[in-house]
C-alpha atoms as a PDB file:
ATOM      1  CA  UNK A   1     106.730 -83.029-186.044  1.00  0.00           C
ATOM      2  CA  UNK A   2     103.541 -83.661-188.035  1.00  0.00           C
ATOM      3  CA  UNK A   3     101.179 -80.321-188.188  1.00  0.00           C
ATOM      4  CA  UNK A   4      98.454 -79.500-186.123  1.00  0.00           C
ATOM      5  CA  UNK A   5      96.965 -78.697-189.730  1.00  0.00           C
ATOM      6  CA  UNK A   6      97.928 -82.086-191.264  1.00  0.00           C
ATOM      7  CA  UNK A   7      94.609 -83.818-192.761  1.00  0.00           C
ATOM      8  CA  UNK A   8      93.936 -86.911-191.192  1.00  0.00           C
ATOM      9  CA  UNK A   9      90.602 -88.212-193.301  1.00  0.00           C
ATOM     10  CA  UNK A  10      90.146 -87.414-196.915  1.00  0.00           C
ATOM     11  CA  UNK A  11      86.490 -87.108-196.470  1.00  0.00           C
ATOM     12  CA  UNK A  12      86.961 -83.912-193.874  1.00  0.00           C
ATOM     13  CA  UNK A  13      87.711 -80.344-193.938  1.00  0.00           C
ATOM     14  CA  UNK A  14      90.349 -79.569-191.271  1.00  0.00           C
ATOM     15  CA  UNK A  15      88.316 -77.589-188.302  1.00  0.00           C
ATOM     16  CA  UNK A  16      90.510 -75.983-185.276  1.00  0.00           C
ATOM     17  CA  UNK A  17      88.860 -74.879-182.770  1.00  0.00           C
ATOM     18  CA  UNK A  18      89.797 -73.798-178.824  1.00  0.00           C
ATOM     19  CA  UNK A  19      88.009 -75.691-176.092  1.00  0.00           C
ATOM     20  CA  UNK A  20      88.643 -74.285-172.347  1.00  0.00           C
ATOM     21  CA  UNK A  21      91.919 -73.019-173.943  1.00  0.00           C
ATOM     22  CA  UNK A  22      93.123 -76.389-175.492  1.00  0.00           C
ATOM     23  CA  UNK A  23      93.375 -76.487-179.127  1.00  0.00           C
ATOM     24  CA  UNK A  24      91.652 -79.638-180.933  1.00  0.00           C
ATOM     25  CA  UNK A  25      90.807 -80.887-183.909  1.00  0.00           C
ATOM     26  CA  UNK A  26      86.856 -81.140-184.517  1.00  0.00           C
ATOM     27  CA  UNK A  27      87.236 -82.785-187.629  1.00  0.00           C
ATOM     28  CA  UNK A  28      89.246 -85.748-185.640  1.00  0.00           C
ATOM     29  CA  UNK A  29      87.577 -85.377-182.510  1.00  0.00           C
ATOM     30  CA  UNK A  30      84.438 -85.750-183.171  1.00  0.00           C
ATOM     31  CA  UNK A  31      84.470 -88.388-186.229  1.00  0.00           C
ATOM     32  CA  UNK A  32      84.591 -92.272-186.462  1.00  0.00           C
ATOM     33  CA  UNK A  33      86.909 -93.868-188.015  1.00  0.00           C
ATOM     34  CA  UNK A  34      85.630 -93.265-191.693  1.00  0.00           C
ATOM     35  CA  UNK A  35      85.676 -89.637-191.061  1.00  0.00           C
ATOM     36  CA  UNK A  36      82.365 -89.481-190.620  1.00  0.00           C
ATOM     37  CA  UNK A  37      80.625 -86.592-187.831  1.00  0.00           C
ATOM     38  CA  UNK A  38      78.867 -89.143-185.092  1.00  0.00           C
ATOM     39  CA  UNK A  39      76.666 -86.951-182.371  1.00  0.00           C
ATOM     40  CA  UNK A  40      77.570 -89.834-180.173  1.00  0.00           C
ATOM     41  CA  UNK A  41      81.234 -89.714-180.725  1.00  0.00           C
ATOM     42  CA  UNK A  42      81.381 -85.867-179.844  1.00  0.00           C
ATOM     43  CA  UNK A  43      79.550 -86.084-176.592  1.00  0.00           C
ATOM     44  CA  UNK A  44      81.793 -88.866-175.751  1.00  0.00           C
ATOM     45  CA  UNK A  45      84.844 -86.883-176.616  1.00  0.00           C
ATOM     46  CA  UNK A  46      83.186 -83.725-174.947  1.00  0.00           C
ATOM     47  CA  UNK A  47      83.090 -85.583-171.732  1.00  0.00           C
ATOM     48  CA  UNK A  48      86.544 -87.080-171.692  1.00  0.00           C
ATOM     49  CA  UNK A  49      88.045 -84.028-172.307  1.00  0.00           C
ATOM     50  CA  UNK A  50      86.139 -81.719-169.592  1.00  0.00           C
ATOM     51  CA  UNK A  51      87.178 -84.377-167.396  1.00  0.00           C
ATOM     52  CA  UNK A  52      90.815 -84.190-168.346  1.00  0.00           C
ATOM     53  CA  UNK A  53      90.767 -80.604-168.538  1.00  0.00           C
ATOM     54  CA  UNK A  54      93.869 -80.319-165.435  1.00  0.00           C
ATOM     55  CA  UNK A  55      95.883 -82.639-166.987  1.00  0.00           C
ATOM     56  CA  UNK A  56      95.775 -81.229-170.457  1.00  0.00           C
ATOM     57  CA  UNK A  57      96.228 -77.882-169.381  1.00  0.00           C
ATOM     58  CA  UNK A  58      99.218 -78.872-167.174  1.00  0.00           C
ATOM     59  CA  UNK A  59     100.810 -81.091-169.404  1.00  0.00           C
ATOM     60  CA  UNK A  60     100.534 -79.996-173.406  1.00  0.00           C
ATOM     61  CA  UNK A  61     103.191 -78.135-175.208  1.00  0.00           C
ATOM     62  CA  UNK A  62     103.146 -74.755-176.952  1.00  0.00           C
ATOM     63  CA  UNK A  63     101.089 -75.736-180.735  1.00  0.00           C
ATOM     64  CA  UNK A  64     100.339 -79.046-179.650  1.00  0.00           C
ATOM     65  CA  UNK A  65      96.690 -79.978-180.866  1.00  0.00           C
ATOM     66  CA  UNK A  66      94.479 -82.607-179.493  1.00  0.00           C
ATOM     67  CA  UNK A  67      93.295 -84.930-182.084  1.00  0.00           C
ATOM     68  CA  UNK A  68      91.293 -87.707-180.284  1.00  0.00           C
ATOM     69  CA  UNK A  69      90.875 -89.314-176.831  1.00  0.00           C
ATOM     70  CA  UNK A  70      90.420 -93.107-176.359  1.00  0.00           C
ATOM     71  CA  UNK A  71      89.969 -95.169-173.129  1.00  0.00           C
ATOM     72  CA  UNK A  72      91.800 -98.054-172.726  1.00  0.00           C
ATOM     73  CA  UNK A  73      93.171-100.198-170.054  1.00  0.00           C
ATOM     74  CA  UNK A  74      97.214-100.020-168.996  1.00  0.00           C
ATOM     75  CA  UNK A  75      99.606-103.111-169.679  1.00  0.00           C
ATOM     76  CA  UNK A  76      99.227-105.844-167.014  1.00  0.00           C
ATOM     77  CA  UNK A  77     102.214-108.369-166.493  1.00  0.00           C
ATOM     78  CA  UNK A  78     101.646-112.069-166.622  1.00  0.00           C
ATOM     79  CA  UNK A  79     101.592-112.387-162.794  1.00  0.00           C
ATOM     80  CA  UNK A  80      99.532-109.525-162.540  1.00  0.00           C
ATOM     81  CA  UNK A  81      96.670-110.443-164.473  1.00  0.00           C
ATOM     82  CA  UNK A  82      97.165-114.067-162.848  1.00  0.00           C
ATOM     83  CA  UNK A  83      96.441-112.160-159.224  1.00  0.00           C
ATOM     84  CA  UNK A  84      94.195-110.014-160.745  1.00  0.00           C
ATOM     85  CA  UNK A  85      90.475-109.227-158.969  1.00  0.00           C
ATOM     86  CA  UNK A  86      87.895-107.321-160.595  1.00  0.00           C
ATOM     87  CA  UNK A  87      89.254-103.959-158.934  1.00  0.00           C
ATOM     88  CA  UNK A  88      92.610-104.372-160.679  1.00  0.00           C
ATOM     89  CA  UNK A  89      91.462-103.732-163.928  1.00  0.00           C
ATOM     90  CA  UNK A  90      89.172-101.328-162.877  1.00  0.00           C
ATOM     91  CA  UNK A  91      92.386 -99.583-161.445  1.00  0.00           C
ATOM     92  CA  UNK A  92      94.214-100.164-165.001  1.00  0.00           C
ATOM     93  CA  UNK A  93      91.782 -97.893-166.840  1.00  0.00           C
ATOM     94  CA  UNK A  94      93.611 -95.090-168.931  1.00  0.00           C
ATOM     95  CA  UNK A  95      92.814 -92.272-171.491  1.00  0.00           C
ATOM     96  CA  UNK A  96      95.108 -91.686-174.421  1.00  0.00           C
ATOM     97  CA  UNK A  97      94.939 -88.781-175.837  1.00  0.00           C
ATOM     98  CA  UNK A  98      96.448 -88.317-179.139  1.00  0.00           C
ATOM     99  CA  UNK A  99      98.336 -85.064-180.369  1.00  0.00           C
ATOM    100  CA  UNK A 100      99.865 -84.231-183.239  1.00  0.00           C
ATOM    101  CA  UNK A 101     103.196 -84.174-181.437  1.00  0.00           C
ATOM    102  CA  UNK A 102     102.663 -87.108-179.213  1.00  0.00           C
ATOM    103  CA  UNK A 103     100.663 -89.731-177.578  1.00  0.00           C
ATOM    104  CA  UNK A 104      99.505 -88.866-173.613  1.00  0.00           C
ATOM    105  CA  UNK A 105      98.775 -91.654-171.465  1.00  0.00           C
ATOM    106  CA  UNK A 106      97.078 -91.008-168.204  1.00  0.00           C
ATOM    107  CA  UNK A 107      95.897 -93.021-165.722  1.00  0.00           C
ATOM    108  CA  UNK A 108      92.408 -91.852-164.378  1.00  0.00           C
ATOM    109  CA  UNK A 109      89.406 -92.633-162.153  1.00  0.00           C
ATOM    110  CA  UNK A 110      86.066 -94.766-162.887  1.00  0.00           C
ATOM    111  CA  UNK A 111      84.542 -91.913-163.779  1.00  0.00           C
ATOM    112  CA  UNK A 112      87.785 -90.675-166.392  1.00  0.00           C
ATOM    113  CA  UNK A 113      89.231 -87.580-164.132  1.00  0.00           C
ATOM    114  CA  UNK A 114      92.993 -87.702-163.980  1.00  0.00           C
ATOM    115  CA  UNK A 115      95.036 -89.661-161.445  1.00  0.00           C
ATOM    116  CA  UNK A 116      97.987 -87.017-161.904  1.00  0.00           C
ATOM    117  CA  UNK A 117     100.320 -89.344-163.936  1.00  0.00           C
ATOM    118  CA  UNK A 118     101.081 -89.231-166.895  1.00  0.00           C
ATOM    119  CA  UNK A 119     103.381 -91.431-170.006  1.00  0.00           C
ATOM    120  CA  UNK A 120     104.307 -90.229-173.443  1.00  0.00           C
ATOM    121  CA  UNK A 121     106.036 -90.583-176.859  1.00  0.00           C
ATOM    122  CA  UNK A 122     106.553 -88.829-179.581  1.00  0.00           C
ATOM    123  CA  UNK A 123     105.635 -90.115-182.411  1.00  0.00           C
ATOM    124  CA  UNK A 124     108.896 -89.683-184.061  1.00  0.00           C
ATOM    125  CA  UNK A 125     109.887 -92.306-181.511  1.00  0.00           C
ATOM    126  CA  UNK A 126     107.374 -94.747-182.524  1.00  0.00           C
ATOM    127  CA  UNK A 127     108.255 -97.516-184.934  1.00  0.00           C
ATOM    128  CA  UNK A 128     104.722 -98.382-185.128  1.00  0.00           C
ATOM    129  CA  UNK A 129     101.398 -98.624-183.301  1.00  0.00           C
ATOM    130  CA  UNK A 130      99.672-102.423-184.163  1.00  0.00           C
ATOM    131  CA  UNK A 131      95.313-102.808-183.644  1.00  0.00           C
ATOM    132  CA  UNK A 132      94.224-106.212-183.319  1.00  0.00           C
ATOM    133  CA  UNK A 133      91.839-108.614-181.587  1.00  0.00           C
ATOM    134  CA  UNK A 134      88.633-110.109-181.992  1.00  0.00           C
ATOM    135  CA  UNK A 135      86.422-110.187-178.512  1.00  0.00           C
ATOM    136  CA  UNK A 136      89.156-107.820-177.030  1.00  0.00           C
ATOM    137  CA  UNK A 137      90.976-104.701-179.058  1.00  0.00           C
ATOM    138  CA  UNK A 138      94.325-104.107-177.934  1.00  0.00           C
ATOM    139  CA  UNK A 139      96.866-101.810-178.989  1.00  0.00           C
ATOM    140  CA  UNK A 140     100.846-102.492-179.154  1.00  0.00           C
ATOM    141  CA  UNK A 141     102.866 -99.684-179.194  1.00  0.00           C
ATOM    142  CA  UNK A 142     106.119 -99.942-180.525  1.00  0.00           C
ATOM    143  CA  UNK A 143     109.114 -97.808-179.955  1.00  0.00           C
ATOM    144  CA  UNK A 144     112.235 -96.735-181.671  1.00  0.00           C
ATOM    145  CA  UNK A 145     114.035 -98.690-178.776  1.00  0.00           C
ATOM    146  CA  UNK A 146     112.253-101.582-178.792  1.00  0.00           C
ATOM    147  CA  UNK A 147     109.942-101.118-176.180  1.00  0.00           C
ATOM    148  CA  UNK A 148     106.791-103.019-176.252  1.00  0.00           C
ATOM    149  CA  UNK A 149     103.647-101.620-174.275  1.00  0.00           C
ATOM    150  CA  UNK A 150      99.999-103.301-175.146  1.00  0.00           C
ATOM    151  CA  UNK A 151      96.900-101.317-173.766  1.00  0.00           C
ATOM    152  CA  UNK A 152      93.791-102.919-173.976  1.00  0.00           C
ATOM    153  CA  UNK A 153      89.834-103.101-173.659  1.00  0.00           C
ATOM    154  CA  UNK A 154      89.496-100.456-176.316  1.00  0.00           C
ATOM    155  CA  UNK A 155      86.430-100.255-177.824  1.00  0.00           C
ATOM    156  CA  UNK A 156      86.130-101.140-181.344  1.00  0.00           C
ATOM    157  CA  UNK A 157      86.080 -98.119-183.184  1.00  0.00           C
ATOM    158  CA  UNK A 158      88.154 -96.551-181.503  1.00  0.00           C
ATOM    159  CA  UNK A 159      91.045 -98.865-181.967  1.00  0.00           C
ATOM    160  CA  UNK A 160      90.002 -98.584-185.705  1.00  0.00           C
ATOM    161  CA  UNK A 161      89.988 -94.698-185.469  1.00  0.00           C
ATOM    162  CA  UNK A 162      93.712 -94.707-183.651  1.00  0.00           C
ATOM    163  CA  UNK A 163      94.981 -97.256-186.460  1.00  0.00           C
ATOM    164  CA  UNK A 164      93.765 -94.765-188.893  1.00  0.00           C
ATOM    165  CA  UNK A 165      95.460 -91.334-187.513  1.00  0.00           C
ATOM    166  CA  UNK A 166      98.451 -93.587-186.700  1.00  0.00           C
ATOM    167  CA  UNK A 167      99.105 -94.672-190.461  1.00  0.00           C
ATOM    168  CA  UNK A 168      99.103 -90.970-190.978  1.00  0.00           C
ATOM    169  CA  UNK A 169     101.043 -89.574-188.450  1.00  0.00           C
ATOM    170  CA  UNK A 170     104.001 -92.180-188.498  1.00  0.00           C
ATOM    171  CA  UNK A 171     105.129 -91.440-191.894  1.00  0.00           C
ATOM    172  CA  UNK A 172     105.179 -87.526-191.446  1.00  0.00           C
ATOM    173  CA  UNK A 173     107.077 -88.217-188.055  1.00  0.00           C
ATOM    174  CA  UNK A 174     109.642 -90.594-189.641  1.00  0.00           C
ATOM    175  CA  UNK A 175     113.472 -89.226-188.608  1.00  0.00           C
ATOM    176  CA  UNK A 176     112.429 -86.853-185.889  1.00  0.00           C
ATOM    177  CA  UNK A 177     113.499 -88.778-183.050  1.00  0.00           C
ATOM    178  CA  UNK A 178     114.261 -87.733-179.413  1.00  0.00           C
ATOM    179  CA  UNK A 179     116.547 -88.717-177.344  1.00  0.00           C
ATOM    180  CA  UNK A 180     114.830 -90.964-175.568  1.00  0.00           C
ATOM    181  CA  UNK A 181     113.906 -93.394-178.582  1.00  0.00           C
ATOM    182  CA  UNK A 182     110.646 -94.080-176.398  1.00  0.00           C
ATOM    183  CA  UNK A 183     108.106 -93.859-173.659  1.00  0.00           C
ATOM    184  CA  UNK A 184     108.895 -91.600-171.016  1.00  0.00           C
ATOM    185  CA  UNK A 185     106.841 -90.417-167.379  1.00  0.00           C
ATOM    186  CA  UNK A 186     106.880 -86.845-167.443  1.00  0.00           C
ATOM    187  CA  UNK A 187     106.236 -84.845-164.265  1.00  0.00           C
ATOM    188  CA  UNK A 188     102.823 -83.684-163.929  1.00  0.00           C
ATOM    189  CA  UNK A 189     103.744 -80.362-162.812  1.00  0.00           C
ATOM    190  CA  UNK A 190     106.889 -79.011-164.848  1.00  0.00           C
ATOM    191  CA  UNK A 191     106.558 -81.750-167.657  1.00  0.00           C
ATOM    192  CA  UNK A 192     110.664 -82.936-166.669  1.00  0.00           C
ATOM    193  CA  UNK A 193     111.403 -86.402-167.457  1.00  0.00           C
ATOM    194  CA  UNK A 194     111.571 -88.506-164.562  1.00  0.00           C
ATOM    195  CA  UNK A 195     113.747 -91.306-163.556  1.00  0.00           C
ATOM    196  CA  UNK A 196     112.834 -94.507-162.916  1.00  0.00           C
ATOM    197  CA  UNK A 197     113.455 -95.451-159.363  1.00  0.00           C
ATOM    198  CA  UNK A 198     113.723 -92.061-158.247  1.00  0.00           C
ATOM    199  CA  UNK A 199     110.116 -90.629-156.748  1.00  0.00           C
ATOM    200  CA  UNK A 200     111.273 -87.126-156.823  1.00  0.00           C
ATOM    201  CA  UNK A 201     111.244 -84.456-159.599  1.00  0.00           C
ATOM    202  CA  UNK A 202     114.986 -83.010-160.600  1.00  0.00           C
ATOM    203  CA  UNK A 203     112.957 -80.215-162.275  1.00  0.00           C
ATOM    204  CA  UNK A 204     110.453 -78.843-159.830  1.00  0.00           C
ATOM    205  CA  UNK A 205     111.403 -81.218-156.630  1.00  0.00           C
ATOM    206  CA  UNK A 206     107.613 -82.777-156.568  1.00  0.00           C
ATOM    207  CA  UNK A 207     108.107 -85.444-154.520  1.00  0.00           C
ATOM    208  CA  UNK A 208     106.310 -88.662-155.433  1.00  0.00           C
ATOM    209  CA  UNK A 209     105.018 -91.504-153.556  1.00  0.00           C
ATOM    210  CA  UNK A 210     107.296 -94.369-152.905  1.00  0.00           C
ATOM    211  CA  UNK A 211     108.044 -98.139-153.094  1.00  0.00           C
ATOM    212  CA  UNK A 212     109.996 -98.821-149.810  1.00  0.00           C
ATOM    213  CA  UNK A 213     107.152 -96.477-147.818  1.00  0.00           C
ATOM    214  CA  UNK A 214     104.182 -98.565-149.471  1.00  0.00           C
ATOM    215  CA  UNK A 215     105.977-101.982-148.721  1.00  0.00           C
ATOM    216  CA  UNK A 216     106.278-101.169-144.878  1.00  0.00           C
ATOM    217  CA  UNK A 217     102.720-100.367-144.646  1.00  0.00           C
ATOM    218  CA  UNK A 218     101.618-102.895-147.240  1.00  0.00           C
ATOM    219  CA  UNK A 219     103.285-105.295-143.819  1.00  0.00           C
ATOM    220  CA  UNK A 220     102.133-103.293-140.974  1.00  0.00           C
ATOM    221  CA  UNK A 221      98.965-102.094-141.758  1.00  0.00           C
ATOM    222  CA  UNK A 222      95.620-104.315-143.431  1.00  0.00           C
ATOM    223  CA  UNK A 223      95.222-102.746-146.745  1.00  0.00           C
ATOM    224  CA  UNK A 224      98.269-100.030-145.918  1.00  0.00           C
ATOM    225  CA  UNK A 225      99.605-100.283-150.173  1.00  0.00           C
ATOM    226  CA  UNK A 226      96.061 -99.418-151.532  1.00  0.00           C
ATOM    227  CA  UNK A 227      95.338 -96.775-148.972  1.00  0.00           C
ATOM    228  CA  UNK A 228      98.765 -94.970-149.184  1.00  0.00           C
ATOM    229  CA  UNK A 229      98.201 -94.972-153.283  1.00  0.00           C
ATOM    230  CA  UNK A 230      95.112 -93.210-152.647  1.00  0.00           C
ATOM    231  CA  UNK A 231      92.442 -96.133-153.233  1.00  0.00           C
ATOM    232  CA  UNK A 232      90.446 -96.304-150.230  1.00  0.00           C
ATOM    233  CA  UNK A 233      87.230 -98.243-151.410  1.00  0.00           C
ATOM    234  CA  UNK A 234      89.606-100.700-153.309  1.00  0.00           C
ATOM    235  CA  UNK A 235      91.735-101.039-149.834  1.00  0.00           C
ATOM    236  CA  UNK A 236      88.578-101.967-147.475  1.00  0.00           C
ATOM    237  CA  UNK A 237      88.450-105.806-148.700  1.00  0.00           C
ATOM    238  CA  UNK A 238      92.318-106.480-148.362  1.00  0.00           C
ATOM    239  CA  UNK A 239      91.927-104.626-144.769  1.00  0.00           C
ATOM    240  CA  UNK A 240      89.164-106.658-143.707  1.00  0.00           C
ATOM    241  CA  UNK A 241      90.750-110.249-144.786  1.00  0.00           C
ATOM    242  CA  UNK A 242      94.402-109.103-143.550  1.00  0.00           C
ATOM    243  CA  UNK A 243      92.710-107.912-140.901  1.00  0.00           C
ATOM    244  CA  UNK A 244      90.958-111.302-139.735  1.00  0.00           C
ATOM    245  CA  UNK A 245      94.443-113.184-140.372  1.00  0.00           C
ATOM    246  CA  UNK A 246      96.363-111.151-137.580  1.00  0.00           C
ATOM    247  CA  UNK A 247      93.138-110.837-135.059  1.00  0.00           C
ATOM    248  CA  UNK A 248      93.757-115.029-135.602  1.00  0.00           C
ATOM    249  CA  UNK A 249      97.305-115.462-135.281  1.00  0.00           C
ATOM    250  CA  UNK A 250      96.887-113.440-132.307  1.00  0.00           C
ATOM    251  CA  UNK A 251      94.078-115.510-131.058  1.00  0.00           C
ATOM    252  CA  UNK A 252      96.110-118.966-131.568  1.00  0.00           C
ATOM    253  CA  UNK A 253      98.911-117.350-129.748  1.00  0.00           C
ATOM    254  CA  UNK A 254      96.769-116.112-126.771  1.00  0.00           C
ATOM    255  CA  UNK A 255      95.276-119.931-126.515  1.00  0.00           C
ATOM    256  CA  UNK A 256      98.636-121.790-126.820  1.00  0.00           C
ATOM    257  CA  UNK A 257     100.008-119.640-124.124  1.00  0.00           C
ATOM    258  CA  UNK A 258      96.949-120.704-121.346  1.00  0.00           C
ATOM    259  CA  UNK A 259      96.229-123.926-122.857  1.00  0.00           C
ATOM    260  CA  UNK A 260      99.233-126.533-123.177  1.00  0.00           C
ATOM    261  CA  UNK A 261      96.816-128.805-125.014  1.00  0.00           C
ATOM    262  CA  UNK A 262      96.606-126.049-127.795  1.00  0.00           C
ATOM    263  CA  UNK A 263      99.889-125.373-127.812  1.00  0.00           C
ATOM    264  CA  UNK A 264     100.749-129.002-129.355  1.00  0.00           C
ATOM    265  CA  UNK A 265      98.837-127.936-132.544  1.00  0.00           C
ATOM    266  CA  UNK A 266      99.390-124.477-132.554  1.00  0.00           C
ATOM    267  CA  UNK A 267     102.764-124.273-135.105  1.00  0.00           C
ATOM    268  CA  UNK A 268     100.717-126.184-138.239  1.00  0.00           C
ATOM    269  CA  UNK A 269      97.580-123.799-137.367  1.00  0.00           C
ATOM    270  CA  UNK A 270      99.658-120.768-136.985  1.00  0.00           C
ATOM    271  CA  UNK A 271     102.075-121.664-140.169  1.00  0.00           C
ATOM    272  CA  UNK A 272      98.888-122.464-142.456  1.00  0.00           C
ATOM    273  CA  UNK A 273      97.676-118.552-141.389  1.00  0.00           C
ATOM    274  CA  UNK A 274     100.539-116.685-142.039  1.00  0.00           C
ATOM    275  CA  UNK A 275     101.121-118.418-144.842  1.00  0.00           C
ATOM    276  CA  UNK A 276      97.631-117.391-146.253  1.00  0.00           C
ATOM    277  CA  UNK A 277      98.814-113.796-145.055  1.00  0.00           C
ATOM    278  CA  UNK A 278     101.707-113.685-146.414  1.00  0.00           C
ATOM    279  CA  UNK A 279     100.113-114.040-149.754  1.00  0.00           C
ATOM    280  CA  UNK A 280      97.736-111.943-149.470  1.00  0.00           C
ATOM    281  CA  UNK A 281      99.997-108.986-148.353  1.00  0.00           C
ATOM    282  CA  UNK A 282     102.193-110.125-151.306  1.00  0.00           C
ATOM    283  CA  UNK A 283      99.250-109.573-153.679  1.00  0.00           C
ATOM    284  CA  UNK A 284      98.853-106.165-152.459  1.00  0.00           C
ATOM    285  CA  UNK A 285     102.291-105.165-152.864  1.00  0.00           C
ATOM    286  CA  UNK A 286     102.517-106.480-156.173  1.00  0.00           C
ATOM    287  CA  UNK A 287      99.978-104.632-157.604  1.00  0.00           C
ATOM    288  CA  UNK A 288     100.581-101.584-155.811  1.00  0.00           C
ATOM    289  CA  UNK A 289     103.998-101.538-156.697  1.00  0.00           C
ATOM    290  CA  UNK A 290     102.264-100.929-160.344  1.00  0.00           C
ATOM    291  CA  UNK A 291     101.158 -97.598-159.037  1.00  0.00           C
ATOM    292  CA  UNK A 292     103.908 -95.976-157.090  1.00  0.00           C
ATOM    293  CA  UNK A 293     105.558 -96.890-160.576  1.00  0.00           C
ATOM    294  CA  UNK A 294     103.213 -94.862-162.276  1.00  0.00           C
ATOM    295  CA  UNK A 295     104.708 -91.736-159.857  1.00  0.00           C
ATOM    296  CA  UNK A 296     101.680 -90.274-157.499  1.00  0.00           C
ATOM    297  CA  UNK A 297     102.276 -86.984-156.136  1.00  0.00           C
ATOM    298  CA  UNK A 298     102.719 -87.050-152.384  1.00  0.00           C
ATOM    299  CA  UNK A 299      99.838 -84.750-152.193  1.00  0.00           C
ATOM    300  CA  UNK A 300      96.956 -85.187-154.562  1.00  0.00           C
ATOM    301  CA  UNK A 301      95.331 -82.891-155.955  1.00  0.00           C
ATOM    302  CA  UNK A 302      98.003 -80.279-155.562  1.00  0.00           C
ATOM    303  CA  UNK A 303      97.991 -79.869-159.380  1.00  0.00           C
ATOM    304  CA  UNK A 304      94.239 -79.386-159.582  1.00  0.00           C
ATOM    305  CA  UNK A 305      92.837 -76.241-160.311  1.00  0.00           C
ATOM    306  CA  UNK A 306      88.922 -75.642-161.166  1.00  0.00           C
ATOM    307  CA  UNK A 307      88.321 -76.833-164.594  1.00  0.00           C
ATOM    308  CA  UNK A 308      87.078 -74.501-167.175  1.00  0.00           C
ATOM    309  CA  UNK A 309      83.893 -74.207-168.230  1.00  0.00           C
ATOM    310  CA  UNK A 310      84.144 -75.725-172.076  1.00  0.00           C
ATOM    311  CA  UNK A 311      83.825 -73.058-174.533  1.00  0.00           C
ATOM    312  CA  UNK A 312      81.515 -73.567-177.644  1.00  0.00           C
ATOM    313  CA  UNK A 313      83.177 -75.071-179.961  1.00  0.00           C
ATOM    314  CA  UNK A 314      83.890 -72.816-182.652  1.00  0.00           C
ATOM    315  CA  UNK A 315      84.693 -73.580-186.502  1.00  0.00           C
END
C-alpha cells in the first residue's frame, strides 16, 4: 500500500500530525489542488473531520493516514433520479475521505455527521478514478472488477484536488489487490465485510435494518420507509399525502355503502385513488430501499461515543 509518508504535491513538505487521535496529512489536508495552504480549505477540512470524528475513529486501520475529505453526493439510478424530490438528493449527500490505504465513503447528515454506514476500496483495487463535468463535477470510480460507481455535486476544486492525489496513489498501489477486486460495505462496528442481502454482521452480529420490514410499513403506515430509516422530517410530506389517500378511499367506501347513487361511480373514483397511492407508496419504497442498502444499524447511535475535542494541530 502507498505510504502514509508518500509526497503527494511537489510544492509541499510532508507534515503528519495527530488530530483527536487520527493521523492526517496537513500538507494534503489543508491545500488546494496546486498544493497551495488555503485558510479556507483548512477550516473546511477542520469541520468535516470533527464532524466525522466517530466514524473515523471506529472505522480506520492501524497506520492508515487521512489525506483529504470531500463532499459529494452518492450514485442515483436512472429511475431514481427520475422520482427524485428535492429531499432525495439532500439524502444522497456523502463525505469521502481519502487515505493512503483506501477511499471511505460515508453517508452523513445535512449538517456532515455520520449516518453509521460506511463503503470502501482499496486503492489497489481501483483501476482508476475519472473527474469530469462542466456545471456539475462528478467522479467515476472504477474498480479492478469492473464496477462502476459515479458520485457527484463535488465542488470544483475538490474534484481537481482528488484527481491529483489519485494520479499519485494509483501507480504506487498498482498489484496490491484484495480479494474483493472492489467496493465493499464494511460494518461500522468491527469493520467485517458484509453481505449483500444479509442485514446482519457475521463478525460482531450488529443487526441492520431491513428491506422486507421497511416494505410492510412503507404499505401499512403513511411515510412508514422514511421513518423506519430514521428520516423523520423527510417522512412528514409522504405521511401527510398517503395519509389523505386512505382517509379518501375510506370516505368513498363509507358513501357507497349508505348511498346507492354513489355506489354506481364509486369503482372509477376509488381505482383512480389507489392508483395515485399506489405510486406514491412505490416511490417511497424505492428510494428507501437505497438506504436499508446502505446497512443502518437497528439502533442508531449505538456506535457514537462523545467526539474528541480536536487537538492543535501539530507539525
Amino acid at each position: 500500500m502507498p505510504a502514509a509518508e508518500m509526497r503527494i504535491h511537489d510544492n509541499q513538505v510532508v507534515q503528519t500530525a495527530s488530530i483527536g487521535a487520527i493521523s492526517v496529512r496537513n500538507d494534503v489536508l489543508f491545500t488546494n489542488e496546486k498544493g497551495q495552504g488555503k485558510p479556507s480549505v483548512q477550516k473546511r477540512s477542520e469541520k468535516a473531520l470533527q464532524r466525522l470524528m466517530p466514524a473515523l475513529q471506529s472505522v480506520l486501520l492501524p497506520d492508515e493516514t487521512v489525506l483529504y475529505i470531500a463532499r459529494a453526493n452518492s450514485p442515483l439510478t436512472l429511475l431514481e433520479r427520475l422520482t427524485a424530490a428535492w429531499w432525495t438528493r439532500l439524502l444522497a449527500a456523502s463525505a469521502i475521505v481519502v487515505t493512503n490505504k483506501r477511499l471511505l465513503f460515508f453517508p452523513v447528515k445535512r449538517d456532515g455527521s455520520w449516518r453509521e454506514s460506511v463503503r470502501a476500496v482499496y486503492w489497489g483495487d481501483l483501476e482508476e478514478a475519472k473527474a469530469r463535468g462542466l456545471l456539475v463535477q462528478i467522479i467515476t470510480f472504477k474498480s479492478k472488477n469492473g464496477t462502476k460507481i459515479t458520485y457527484t455535486n463535488f465542488r470544483r476544486g475538490d474534484a481537481k484536488k482528488m484527481a491529483a492525489i489519485a494520479a499519485a496513489l494509483l501507480p504506487a498501489a498498482s498489484g496490491e489487490m484484495t480479494a474483493a477486486h472492489g467496493f465493499v460495505q464494511l460494518c461500522p462496528s468491527c469493520r467485517s465485510v458484509l453481505t449483500q442481502g444479509q442485514y446482519f454482521c457475521s463478525g460482531c452480529s450488529l443487526v441492520f435494518k431491513n428491506e422486507k420490514a421497511m416494505v410492510t410499513r412503507s404499505i401499512f403506515l403513511p411515510g412508514g420507509g422514511y421513518f423506519y430509516t430514521g428520516h423523520p422530517l423527510i417522512a412528514m410530506i409522504p405521511a401527510v399525502v398517503e395519509g389523505i389517500f386512505m382517509v379518501n378511499i375510506l370516505l368513498l367506501l363509507l358513501a357507497g355503502v349508505a348511498s346507492p347513487r354513489v355506489r354506481s361511480n364509486l369503482l372509477p373514483t376509488l381505482a383512480v385513488l389507489v392508483l395515485f397511492w399506489a405510486f406514491e407508496t412505490a416511490v417511497t419504497i424505492l428510494h428507501c430501499r437505497r438506504y436499508i442498502r446502505e446497512y443502518i444499524p437497528e439502533k442508531r447511535g449505538a456506535l457514537r461515543g462523545p467526539q474528541d475535542v480536536m487537538a492543535k494541530v501539530g507539525g
